[in-house]
Protein backbone atom coordinates (compact mmCIF):
# COMPACT_ATOMS: atom_id res chain seq x y z
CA UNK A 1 27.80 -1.25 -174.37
CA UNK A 2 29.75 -3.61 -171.84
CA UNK A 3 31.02 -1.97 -168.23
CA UNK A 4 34.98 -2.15 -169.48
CA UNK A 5 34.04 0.07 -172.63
CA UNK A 6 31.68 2.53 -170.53
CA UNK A 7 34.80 2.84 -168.22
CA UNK A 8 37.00 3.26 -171.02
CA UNK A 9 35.38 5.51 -173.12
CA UNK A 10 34.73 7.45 -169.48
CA UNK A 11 38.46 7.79 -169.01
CA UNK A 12 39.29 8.80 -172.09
CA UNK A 13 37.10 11.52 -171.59
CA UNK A 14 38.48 12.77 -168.10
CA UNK A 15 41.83 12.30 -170.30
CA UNK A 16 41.09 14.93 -172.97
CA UNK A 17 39.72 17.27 -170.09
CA UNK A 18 42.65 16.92 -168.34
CA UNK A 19 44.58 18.14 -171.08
CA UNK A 20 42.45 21.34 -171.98
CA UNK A 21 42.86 21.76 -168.52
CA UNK A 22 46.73 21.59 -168.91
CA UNK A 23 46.65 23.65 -171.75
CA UNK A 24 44.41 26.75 -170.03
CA UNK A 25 47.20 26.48 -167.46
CA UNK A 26 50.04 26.92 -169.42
CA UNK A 27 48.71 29.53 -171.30
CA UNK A 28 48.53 31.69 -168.13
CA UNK A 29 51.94 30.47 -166.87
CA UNK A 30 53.37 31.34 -170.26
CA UNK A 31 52.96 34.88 -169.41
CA UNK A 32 54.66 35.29 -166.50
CA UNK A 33 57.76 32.43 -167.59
CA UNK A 34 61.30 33.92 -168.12
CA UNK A 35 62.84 33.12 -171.63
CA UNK A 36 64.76 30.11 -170.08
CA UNK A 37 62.19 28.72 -168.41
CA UNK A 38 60.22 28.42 -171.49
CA UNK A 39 63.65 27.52 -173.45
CA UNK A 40 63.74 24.49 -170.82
CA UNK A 41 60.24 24.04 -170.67
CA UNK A 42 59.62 23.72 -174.70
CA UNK A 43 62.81 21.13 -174.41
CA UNK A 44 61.40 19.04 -172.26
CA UNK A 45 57.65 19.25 -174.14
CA UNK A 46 59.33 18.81 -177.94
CA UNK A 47 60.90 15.37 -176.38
CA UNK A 48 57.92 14.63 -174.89
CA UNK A 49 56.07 14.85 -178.16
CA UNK A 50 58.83 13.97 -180.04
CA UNK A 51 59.02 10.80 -178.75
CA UNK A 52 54.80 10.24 -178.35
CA UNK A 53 54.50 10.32 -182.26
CA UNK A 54 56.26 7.12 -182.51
CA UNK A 55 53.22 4.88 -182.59
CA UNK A 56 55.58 1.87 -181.98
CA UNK A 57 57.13 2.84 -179.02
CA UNK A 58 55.34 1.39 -175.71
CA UNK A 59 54.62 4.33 -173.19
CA UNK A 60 56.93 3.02 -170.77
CA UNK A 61 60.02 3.44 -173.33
CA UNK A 62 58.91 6.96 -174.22
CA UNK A 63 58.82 7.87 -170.46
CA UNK A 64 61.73 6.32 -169.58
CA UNK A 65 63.68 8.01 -171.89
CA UNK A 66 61.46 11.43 -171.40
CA UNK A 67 63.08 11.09 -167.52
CA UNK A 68 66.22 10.07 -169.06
CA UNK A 69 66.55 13.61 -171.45
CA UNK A 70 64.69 15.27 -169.73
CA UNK A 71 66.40 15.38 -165.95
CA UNK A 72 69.72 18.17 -166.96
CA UNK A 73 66.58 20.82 -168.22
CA UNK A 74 64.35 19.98 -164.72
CA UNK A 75 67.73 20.42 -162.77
CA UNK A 76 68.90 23.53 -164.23
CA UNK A 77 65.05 24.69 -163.55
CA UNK A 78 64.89 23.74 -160.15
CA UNK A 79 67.93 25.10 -159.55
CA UNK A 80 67.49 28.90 -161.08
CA UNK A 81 66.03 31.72 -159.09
């Protein structure tokens, strides 16, 4: 096993804990959400995913256009009480 695969292989791994991670903490926040937070929430996560499953598309397009879509659902949010 070279050093750059060990490394890789190593981030991967702080990667998919990072994401159960997310997941535990959403599951908690989803509790105490109000129905359009989670409406605008779940927007901005389809897109997200959406947009992910295109195997083609280079991570920088998908997050540009993530911001792009994205940006009237995070200012409605931060602008809510």
């Amino acid at each position: 096993m070279t050093v750059v695969s060990s490394i890789e292989q190593n981030l991967d791994k702080q990667i998919i804990a990072t994401q159960k991670r997310f997941q535990k903490a959403m599951r908690v926040r989803l509790l105490h959400m109000t129905h359009t937070t989670k409406e605008r929430y779940f927007a901005v996560l389809s897109s997200l995913v959406e947009k992910l499953e295109d195997p083609n598309k280079p991570l920088r397009e998908v997050l540009q256009e993530v911001v792009i879509d994205s940006a009237p659902h995070i200012a409605q949010e931060l602008s809510s009480q």
